[in-house]
Protein backbone atom coordinates (compact mmCIF):
# COMPACT_ATOMS: atom_id res chain seq x y z
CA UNK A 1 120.17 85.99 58.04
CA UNK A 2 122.62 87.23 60.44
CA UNK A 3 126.27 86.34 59.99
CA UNK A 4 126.11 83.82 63.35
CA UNK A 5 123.14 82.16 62.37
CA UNK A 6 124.96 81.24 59.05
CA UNK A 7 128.07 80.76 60.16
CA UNK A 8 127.17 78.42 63.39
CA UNK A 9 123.39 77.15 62.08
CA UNK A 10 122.07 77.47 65.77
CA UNK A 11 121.05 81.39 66.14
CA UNK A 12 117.46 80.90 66.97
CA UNK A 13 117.53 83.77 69.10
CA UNK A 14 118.50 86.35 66.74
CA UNK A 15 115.92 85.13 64.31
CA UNK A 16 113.43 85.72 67.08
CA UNK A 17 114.42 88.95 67.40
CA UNK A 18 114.68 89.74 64.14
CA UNK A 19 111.29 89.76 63.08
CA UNK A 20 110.28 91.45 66.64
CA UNK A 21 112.90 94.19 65.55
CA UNK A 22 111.55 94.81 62.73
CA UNK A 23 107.73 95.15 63.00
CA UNK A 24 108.53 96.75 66.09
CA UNK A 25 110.81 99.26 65.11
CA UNK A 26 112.34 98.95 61.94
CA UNK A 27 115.65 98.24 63.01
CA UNK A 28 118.07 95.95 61.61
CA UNK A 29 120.22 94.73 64.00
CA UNK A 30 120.73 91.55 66.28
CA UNK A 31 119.58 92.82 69.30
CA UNK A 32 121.64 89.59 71.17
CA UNK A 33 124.64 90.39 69.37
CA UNK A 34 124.64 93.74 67.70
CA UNK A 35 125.65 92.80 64.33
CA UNK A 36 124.06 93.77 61.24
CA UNK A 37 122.03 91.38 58.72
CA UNK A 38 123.32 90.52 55.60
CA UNK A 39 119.80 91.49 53.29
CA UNK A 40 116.45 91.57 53.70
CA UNK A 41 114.27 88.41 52.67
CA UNK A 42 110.86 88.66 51.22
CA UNK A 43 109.14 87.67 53.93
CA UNK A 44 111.08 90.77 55.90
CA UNK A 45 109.57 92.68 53.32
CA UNK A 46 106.42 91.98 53.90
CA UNK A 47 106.86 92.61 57.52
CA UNK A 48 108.00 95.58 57.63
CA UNK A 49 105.09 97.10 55.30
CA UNK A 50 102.15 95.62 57.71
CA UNK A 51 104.70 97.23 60.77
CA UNK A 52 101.84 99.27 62.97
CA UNK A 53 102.85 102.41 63.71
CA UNK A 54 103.71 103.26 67.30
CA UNK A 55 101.82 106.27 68.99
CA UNK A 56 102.99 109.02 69.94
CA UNK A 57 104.72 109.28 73.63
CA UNK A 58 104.05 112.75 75.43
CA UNK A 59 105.19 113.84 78.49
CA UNK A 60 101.98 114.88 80.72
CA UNK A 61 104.23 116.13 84.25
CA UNK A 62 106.85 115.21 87.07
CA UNK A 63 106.90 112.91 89.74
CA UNK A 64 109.63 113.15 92.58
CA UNK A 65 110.81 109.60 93.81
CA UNK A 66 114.33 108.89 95.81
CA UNK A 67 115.60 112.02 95.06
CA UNK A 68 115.53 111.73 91.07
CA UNK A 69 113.40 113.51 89.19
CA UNK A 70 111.58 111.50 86.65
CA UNK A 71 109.08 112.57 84.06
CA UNK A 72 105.46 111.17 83.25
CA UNK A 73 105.44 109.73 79.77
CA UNK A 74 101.90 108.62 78.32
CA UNK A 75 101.33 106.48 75.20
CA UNK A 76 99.14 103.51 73.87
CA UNK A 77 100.14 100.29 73.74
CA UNK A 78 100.13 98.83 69.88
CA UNK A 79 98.02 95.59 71.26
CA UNK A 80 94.19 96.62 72.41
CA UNK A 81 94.92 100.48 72.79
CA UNK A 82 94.96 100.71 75.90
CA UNK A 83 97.13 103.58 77.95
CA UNK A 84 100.92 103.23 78.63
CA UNK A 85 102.44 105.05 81.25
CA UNK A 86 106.33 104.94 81.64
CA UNK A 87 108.72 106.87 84.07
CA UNK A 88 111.43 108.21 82.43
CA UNK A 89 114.70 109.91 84.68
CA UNK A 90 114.62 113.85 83.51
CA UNK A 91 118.19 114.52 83.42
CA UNK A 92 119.76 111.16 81.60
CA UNK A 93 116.10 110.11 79.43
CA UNK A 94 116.92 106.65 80.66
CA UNK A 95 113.54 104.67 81.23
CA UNK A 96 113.25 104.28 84.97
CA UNK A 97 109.78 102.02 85.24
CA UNK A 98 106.44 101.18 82.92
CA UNK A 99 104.08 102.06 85.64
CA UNK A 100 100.81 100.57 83.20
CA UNK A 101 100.43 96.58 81.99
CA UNK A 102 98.46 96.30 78.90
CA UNK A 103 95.99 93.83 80.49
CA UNK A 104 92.86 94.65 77.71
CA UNK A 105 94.98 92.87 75.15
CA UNK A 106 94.14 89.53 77.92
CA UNK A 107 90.47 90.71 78.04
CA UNK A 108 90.25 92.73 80.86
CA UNK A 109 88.05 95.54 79.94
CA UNK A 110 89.38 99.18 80.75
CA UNK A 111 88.24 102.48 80.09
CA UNK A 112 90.00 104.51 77.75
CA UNK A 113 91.01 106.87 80.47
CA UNK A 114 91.33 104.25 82.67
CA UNK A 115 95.09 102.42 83.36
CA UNK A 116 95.64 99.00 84.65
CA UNK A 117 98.73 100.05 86.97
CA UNK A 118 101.47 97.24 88.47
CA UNK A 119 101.79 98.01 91.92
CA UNK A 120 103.73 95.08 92.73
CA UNK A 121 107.71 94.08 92.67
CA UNK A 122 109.81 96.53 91.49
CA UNK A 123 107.00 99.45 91.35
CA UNK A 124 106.01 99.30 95.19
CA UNK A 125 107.77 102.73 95.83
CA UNK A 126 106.10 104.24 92.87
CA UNK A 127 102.63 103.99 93.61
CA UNK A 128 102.37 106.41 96.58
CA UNK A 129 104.47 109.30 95.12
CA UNK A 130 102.39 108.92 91.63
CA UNK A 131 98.87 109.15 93.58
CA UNK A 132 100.58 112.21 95.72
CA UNK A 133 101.69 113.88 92.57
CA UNK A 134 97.73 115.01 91.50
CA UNK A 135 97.84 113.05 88.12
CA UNK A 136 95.71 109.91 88.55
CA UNK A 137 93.12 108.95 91.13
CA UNK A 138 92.44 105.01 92.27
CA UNK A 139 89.09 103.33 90.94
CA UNK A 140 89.16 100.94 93.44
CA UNK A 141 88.32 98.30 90.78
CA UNK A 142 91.05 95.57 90.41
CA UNK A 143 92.31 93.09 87.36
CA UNK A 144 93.59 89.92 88.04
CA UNK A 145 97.49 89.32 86.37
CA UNK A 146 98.62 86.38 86.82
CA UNK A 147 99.13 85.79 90.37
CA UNK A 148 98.87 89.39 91.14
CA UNK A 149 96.41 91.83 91.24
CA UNK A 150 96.47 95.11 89.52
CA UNK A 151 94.66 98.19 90.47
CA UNK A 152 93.18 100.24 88.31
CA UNK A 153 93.85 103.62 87.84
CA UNK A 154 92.11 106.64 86.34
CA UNK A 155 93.28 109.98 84.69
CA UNK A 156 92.39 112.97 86.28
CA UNK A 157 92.14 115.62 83.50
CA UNK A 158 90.89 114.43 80.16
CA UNK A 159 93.44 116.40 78.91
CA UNK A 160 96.32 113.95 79.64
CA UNK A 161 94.44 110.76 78.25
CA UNK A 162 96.42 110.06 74.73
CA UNK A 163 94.56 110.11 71.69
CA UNK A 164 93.29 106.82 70.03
């Protein structure tokens, strides 16, 4: 338990977090309030030996976009397997945009080099310079998310797909 949740009772959040922390990624930290925990319970325990390993993340090229260089990072998501794709900014390694949405986890059904990509909101002025840059091609096919629609992308070399 985390020293706000005992002293104030009403630090529902940070339990929350807690056990998303730690099956996640081990860590053992509020993430509301950065302060440590005070122990681990059994239950933690047992949560962090069933914690799923995350794939590996490899960088598979470069993408230009507003003047920032950013690098292609490829992964799978934890949830159905399916293919993450993040942008990541080259010179700082701050995370810039997740280009994929894991939508085989909500039954869509994907190929494995196949990537269900978000083309709306805050990704609009991705989508043009990633199809310029050589690395993916467009299916045409589209998955329904929410009240969006997401296209669905595929890998052009094999050798970029991530392994299962």
């Amino acid at each position: 338990m985390c020293v706000l949740a005992r002293n104030f009772r009403s630090h529902r959040a940070c339990n929350a977090r807690r056990r998303d922390s730690q099956v996640l990624s081990g860590i053992t930290s509020c993430k509301a309030y950065r302060h440590p925990f005070r122990g681990r319970s059994a239950s933690m325990e047992m949560m962090m030996a069933k914690r799923v390993k995350t794939p590996k993340i490899q960088e598979i090229g470069e993408v230009k976009i507003w003047n920032e260089k950013l690098r292609v990072l490829v992964s799978r998501y934890p949830a159905g397997g399916q293919v993450f794709v993040g942008l990541e900014v080259k010179e700082t390694g701050e995370p810039y945009t997740d280009l994929s949405t894991n939508m085989r986890a909500h039954g869509a059904e994907v190929a494995d080099d196949e990537i269900v990509v978000k083309t709306w909101s805050e990704n609009e002025h991705v989508i043009k310079p990633m199809l310029q840059a050589g690395l993916f091609e467009d299916t045409g096919k589209r998955v329904p998310a929410g009240f969006a629609e997401a296209q669905v992308w595929r890998f052009k070399s094999a050798a970029h797909v991530p392994a299962i």
